[in-house]
C-alpha atoms as a PDB file:
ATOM      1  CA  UNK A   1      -8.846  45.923  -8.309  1.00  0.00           C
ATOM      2  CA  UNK A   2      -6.034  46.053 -10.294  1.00  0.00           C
ATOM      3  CA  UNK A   3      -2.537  47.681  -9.245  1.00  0.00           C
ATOM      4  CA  UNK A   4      -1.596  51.233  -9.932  1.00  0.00           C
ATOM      5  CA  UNK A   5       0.974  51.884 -12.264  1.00  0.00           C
ATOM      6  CA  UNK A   6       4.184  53.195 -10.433  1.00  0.00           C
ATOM      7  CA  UNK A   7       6.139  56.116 -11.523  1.00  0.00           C
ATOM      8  CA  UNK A   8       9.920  55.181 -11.811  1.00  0.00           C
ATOM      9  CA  UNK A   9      11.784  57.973 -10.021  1.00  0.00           C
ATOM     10  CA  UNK A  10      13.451  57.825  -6.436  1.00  0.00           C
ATOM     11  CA  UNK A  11      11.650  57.010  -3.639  1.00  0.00           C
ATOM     12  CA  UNK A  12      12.010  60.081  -1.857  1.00  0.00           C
ATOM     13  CA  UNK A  13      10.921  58.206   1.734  1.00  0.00           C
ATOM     14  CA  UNK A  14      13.688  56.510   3.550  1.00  0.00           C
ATOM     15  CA  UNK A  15      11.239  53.453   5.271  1.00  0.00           C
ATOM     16  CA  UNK A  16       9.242  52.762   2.090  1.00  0.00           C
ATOM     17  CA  UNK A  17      12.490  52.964  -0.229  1.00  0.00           C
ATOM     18  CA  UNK A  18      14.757  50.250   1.765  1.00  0.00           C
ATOM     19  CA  UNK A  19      11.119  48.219   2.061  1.00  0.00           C
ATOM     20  CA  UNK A  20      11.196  48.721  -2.095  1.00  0.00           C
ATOM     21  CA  UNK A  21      14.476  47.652  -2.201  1.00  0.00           C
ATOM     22  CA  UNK A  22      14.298  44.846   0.188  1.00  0.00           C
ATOM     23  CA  UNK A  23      11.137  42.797  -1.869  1.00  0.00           C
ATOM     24  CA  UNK A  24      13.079  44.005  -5.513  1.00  0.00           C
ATOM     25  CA  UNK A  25      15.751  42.481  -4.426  1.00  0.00           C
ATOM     26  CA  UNK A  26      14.871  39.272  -3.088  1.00  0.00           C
ATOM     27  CA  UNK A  27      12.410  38.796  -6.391  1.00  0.00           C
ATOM     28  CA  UNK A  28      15.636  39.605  -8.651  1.00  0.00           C
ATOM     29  CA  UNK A  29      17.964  37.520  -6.958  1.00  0.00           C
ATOM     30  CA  UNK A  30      14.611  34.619  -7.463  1.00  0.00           C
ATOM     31  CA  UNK A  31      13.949  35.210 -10.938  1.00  0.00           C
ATOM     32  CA  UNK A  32      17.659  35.279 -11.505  1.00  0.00           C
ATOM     33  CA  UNK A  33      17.934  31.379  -9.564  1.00  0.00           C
ATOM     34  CA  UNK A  34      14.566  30.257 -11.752  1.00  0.00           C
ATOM     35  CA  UNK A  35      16.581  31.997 -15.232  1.00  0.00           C
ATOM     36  CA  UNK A  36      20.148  29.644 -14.192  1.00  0.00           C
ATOM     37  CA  UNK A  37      17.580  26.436 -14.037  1.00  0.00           C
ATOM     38  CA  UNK A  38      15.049  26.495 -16.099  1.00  0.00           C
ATOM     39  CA  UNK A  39      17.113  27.464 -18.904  1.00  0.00           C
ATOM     40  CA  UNK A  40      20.331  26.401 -18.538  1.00  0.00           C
ATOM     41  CA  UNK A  41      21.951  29.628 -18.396  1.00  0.00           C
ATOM     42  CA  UNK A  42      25.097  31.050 -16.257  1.00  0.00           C
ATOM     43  CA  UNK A  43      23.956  34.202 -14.744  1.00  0.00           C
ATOM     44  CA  UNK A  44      25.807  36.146 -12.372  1.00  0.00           C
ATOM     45  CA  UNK A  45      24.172  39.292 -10.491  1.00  0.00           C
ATOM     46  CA  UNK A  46      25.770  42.138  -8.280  1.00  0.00           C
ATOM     47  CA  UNK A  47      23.764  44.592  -6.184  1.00  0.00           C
ATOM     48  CA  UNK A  48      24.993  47.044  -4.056  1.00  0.00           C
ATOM     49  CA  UNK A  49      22.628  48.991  -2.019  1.00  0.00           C
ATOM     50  CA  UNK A  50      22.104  52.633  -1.085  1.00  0.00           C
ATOM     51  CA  UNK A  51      24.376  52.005   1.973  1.00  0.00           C
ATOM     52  CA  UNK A  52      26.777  50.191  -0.076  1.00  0.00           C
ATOM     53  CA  UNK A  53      25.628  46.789   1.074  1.00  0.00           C
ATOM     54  CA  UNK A  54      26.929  44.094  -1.314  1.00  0.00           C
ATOM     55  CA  UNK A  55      24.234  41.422  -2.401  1.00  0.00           C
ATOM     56  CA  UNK A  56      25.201  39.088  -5.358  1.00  0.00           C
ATOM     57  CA  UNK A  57      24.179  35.231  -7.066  1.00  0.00           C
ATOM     58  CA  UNK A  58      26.214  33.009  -9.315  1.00  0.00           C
ATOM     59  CA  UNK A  59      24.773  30.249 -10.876  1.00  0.00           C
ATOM     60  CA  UNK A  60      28.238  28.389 -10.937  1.00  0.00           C
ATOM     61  CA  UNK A  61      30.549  30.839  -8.871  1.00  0.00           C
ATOM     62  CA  UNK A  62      31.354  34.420  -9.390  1.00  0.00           C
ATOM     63  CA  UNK A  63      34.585  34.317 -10.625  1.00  0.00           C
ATOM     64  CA  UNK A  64      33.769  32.236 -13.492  1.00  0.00           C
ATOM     65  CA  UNK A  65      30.886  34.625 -14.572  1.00  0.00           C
ATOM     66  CA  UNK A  66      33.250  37.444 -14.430  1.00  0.00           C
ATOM     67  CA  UNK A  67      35.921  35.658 -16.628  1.00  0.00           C
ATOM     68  CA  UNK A  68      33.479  34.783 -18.990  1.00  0.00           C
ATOM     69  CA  UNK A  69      32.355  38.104 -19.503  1.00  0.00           C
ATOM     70  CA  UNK A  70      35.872  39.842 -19.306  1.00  0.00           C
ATOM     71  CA  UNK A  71      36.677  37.646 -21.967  1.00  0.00           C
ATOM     72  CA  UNK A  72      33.233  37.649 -24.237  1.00  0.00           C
ATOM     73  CA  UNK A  73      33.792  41.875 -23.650  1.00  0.00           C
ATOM     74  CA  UNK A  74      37.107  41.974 -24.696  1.00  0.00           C
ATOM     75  CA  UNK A  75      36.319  39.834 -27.881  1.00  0.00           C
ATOM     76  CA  UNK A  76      33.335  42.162 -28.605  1.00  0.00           C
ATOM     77  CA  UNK A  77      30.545  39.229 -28.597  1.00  0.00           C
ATOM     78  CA  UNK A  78      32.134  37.589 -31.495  1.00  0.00           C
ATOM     79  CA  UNK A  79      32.441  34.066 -32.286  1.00  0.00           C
ATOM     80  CA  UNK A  80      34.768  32.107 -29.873  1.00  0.00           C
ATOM     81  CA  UNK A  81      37.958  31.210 -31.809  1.00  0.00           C
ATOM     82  CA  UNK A  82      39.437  27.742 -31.112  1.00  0.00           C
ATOM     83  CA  UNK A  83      41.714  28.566 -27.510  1.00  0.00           C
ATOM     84  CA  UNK A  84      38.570  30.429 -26.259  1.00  0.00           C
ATOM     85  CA  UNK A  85      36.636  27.301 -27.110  1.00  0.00           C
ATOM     86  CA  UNK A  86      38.905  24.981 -25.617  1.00  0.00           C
ATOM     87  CA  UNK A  87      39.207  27.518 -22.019  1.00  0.00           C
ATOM     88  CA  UNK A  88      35.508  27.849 -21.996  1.00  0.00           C
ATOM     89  CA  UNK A  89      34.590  24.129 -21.676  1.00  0.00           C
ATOM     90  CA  UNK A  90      37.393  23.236 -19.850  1.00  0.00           C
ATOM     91  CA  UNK A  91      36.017  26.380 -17.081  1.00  0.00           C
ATOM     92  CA  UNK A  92      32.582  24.526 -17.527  1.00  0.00           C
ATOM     93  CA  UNK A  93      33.987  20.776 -16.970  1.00  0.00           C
ATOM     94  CA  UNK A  94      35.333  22.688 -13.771  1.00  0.00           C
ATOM     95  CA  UNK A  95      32.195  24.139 -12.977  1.00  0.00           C
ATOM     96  CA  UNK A  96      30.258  21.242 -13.953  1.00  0.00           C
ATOM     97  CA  UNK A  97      32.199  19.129 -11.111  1.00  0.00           C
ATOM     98  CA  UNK A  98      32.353  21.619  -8.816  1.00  0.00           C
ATOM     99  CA  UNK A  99      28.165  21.221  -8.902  1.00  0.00           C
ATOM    100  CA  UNK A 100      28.725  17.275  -8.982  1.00  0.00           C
ATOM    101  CA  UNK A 101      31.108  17.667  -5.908  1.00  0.00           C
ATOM    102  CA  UNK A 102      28.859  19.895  -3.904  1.00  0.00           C
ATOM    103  CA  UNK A 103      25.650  17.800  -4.861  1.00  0.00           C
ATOM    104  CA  UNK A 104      27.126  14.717  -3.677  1.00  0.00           C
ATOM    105  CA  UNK A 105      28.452  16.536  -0.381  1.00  0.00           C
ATOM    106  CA  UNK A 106      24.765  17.330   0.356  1.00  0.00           C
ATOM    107  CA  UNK A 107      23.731  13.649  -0.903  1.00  0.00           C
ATOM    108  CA  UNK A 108      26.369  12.290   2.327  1.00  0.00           C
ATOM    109  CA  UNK A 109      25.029  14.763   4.824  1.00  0.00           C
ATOM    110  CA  UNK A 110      21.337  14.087   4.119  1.00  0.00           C
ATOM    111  CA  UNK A 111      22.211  10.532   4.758  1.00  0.00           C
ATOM    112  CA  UNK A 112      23.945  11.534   8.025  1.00  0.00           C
ATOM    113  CA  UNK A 113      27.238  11.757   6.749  1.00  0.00           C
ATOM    114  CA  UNK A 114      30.605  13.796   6.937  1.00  0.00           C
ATOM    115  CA  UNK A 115      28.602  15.998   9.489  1.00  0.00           C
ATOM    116  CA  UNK A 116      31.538  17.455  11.441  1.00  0.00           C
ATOM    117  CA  UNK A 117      32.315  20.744   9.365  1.00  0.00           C
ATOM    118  CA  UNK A 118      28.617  22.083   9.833  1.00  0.00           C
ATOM    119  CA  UNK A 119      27.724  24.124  12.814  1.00  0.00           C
ATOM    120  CA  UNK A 120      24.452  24.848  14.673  1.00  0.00           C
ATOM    121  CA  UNK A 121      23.127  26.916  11.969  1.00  0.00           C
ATOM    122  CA  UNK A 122      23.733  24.420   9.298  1.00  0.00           C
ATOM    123  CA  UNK A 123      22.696  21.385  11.049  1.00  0.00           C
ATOM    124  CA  UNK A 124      19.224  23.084  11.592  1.00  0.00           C
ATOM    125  CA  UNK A 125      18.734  24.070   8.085  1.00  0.00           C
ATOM    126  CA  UNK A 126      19.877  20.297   7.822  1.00  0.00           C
ATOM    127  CA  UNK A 127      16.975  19.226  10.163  1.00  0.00           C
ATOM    128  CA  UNK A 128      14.534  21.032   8.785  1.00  0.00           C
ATOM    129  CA  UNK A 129      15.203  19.947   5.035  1.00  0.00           C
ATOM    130  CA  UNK A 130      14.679  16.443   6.171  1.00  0.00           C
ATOM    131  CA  UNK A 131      11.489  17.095   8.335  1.00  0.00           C
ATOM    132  CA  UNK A 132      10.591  18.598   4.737  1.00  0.00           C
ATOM    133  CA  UNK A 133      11.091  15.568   3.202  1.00  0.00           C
ATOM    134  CA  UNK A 134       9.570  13.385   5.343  1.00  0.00           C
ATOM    135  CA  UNK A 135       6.310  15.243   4.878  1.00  0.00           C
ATOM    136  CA  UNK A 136       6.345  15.620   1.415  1.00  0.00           C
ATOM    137  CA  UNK A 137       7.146  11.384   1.688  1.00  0.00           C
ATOM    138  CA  UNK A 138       4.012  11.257   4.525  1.00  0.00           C
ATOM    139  CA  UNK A 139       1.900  12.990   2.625  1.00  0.00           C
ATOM    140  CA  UNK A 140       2.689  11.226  -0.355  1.00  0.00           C
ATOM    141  CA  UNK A 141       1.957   7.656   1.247  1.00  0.00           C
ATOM    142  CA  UNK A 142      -1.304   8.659   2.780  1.00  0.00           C
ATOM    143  CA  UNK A 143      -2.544   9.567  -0.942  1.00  0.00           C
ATOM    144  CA  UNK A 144      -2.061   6.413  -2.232  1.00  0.00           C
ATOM    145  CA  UNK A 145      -3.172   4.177   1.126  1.00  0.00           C
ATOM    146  CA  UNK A 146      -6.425   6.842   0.348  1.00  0.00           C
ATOM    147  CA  UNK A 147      -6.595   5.705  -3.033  1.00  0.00           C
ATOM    148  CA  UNK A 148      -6.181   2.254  -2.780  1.00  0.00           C
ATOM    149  CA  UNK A 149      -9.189   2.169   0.582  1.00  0.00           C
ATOM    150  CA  UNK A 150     -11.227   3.350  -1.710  1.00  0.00           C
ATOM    151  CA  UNK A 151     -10.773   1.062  -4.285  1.00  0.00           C
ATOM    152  CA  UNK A 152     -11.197  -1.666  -2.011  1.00  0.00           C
ATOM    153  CA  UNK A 153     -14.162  -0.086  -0.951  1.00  0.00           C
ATOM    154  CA  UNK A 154     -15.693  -0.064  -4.569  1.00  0.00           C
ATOM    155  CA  UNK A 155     -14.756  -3.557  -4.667  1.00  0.00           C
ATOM    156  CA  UNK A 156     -16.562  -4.798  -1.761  1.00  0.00           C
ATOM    157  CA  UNK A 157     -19.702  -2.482  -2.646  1.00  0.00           C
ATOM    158  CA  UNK A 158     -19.744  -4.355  -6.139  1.00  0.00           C
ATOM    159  CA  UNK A 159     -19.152  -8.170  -4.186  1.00  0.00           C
ATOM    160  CA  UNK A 160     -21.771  -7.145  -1.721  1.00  0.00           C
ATOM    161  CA  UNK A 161     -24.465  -5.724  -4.241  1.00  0.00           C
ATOM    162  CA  UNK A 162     -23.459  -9.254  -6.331  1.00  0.00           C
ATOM    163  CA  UNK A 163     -23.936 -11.548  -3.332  1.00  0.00           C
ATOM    164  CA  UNK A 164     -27.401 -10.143  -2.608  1.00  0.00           C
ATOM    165  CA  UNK A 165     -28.821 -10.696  -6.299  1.00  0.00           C
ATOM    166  CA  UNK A 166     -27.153 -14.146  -6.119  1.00  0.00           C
ATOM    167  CA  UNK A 167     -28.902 -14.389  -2.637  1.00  0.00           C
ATOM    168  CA  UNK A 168     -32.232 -13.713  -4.408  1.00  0.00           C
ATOM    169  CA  UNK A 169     -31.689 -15.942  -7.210  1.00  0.00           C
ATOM    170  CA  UNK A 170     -30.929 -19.061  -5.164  1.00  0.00           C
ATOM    171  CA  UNK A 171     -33.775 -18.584  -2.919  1.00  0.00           C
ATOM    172  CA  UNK A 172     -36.411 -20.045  -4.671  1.00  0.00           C
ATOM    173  CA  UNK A 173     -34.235 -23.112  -5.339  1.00  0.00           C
ATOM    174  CA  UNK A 174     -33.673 -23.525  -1.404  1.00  0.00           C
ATOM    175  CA  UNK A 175     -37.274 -23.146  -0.680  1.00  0.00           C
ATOM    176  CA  UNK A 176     -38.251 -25.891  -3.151  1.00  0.00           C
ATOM    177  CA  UNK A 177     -35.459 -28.072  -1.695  1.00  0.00           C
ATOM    178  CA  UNK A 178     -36.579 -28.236   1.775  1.00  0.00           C
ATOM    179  CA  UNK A 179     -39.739 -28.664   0.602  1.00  0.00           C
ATOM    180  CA  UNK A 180     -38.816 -31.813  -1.276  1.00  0.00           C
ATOM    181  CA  UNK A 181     -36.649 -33.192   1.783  1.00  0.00           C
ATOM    182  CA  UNK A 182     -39.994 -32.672   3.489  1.00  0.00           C
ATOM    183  CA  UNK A 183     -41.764 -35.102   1.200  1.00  0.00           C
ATOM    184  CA  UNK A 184     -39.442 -37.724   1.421  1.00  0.00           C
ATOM    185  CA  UNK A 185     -39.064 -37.849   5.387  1.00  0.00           C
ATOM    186  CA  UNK A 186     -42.753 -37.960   5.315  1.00  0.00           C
ATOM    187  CA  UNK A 187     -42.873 -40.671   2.674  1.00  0.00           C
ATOM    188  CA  UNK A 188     -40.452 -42.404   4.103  1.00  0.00           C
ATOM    189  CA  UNK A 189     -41.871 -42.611   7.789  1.00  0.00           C
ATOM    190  CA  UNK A 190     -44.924 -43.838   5.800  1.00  0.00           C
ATOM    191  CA  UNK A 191     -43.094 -46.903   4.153  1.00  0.00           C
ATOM    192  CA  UNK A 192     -42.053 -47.370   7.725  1.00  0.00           C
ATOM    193  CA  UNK A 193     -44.977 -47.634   8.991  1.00  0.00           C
ATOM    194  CA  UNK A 194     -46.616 -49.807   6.462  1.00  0.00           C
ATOM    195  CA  UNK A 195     -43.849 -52.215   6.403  1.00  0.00           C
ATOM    196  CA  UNK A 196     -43.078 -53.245  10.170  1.00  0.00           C
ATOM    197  CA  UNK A 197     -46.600 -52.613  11.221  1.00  0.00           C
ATOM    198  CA  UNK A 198     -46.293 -55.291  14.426  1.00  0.00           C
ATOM    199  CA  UNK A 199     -42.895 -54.148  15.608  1.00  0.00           C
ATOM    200  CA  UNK A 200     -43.408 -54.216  18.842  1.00  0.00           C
ATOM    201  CA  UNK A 201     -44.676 -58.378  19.274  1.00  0.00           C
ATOM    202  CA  UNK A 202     -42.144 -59.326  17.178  1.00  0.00           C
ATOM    203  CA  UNK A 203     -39.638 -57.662  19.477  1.00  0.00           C
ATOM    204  CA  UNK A 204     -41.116 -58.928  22.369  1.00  0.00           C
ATOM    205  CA  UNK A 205     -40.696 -62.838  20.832  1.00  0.00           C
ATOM    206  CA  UNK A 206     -37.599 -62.287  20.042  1.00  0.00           C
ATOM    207  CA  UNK A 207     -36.577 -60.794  23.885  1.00  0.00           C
ATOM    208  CA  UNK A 208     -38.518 -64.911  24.366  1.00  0.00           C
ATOM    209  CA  UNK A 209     -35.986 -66.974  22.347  1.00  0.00           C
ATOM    210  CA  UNK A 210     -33.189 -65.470  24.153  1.00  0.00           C
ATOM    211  CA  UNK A 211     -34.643 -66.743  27.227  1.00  0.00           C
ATOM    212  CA  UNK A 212     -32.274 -69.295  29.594  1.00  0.00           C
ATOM    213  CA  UNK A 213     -33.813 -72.832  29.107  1.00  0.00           C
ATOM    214  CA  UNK A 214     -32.654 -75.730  31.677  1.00  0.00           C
ATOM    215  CA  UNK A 215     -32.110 -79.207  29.689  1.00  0.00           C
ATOM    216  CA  UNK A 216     -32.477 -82.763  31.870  1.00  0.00           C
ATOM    217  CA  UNK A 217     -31.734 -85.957  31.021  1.00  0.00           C
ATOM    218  CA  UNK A 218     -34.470 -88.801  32.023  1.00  0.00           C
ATOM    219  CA  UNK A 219     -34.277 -92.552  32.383  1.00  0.00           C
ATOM    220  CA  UNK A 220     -34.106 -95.063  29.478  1.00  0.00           C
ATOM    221  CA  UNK A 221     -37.445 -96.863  29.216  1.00  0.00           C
ATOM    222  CA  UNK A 222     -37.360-100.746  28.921  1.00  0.00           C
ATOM    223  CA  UNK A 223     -37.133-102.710  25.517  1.00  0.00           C
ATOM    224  CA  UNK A 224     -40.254-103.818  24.342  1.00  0.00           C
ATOM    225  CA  UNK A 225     -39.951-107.514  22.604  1.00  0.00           C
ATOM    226  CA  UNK A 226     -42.169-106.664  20.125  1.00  0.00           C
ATOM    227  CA  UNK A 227     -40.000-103.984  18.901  1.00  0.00           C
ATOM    228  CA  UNK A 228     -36.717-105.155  19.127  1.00  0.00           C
ATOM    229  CA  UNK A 229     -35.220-102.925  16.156  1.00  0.00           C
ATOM    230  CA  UNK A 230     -37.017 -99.801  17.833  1.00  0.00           C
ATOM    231  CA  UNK A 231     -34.348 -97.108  18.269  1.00  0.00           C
ATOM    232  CA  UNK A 232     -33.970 -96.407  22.313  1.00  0.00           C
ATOM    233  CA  UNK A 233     -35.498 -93.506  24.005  1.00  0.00           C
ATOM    234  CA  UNK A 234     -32.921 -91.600  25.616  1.00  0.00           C
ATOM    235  CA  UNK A 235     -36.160 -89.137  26.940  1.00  0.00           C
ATOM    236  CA  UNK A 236     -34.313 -85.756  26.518  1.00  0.00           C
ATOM    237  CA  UNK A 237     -36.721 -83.488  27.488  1.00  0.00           C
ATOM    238  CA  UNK A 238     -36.818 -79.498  27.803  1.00  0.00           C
ATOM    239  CA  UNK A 239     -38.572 -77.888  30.647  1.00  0.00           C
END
C-alpha cells in the first residue's frame, strides 16, 4: 500500500513536527553529501531549526561556498571575467589541497599514525572504521577461498568420474594378462618337468662323487725276465 500524499502546511503537533524535522533533515543533509560526490558539485547547506538550532554541510568548507556565492550574486550569474577566473581556481587549488591534506591525515591515522590529537571519541570512531574494514576484507577473502573450493571440487569430480571409465577400460586388459602369466607358469613348470625328469638320482650321484676317498700306495712287484721293457707297477690302488 502505497503512501498518502501529505499536505504541506505546519505541523501543528509539537512531537510529530521535531520527529518531521529530525528525518528531513538528516535525508537533506544525505542527498546534499551524495549531490557534492556524485557530481562533482560544491554545495553548501544552512538549516536552522524552530528553536534556532544551527545545522549546516559544505562540501569543501563553508566559507568558500559563501564567497563563491557572494561573488556569483553580486555579478548577477554572469560569465566570470578574467580576475574572477583567476580567484576562483586559485580558491579551488586551496580547496582541492585542503581535501588532499585531510585525506592523507586520515590515510596516517588508519595506519596508526599521528594519533595524539584525537580523543576518546575519535579514536573509537577510529576503531570501529577499521573493524569495518577488516570485515568488508574477511568477507571478501572467504568469497574467493569459496570460489576457488569449489572449483577444486569440480575438478576432482571430473578426475574421479575420468579415473573410473579409465578403470573400466583397462580391466579387460588386466584380466587377460593374468590369465596369460597363468599359461606360461603352467607351461613352464611343464618344460620343467619334462626336461629333468630324474632329478632326484642324479642329485643323489652327485652328493657320491663328492665323497672323501683314502688313496694307498702298495709294493712294487718283481721284474719278470721275460718282460724286461715292461713299464713297473707302482700298484696305486683306491679303496
Amino acid at each position: 500500500m502505497g503512501r498518502g500524499k501529505i499536505t504541506m502546511r505546519r505541523i501543528d503537533d509539537s512531537t510529530s513536527r521535531q520527529v518531521t524535522f529530525s528525518k528531513r533533515r538528516k535525508g537533506l543533509l544525505k542527498k546534499a553529501s551524495e549531490l557534492s560526490i556524485l557530481c562533482d558539485a560544491e554545495v553548501g547547506v544552512i538549516i536552522f531549526s524552530g528553536i534556532g538550532k544551527l545545522y549546516d554541510f559544505a562540501s569543501s568548507s563553508m566559507q568558500s561556498v559563501l564567497e563563491r556565492y557572494e561573488e556569483l550574486r553580486g555579478e548577477g550569474h554572469q560569465l566570470l571575467n578574467p580576475a574572477s577566473e583567476i580567484k576562483h581556481c586559485q580558491r579551488e587549488v586551496a580547496s582541492l589541497r585542503q581535501q588532499l591534506q585531510h585525506l592523507q591525515e586520515r590515510h596516517r591515522q588508519l595506519m596508526g599514525e599521528q594519533l595524539s590529537g584525537l580523543n576518546v571519541k575519535d579514536l573509537q570512531n577510529l576503531e570501529n572504521r577499521l573493524e569495518m574494514s577488516l570485515k568488508g576484507i574477511r568477507a571478501k577473502k572467504e568469497q574467493i577461498f569459496s570460489g576457488e573450493i569449489k572449483e577444486l571440487n569440480l575438478k576432482g569430480n571430473v578426475m574421479h568420474q575420468e579415473n573410473m571409465e579409465l578403470h573400466k577400460k583397462i580391466s579387460p586388459f588386466l584380466q587377460e594378462n593374468n590369465a596369460l602369466r597363468k599359461k606360461v607358469y603352467t607351461a613352464r613348470d611343464v618344460n620343467q618337468a619334462n626336461q629333468y625328469p630324474h632329478e632326484p638320482s642324479t642329485t643323489t650321484i652327485v652328493l657320491d662323487l663328492f665323497a672323501p676317498s683314502n688313496l694307498q700306495l702298495s709294493q712294487p712287484q718283481p721284474q719278470s725276465k721275460e718282460a724286461p721293457l715292461e713299464a713297473t707297477n707302482l700298484g696305486l690302488q683306491l679303496h
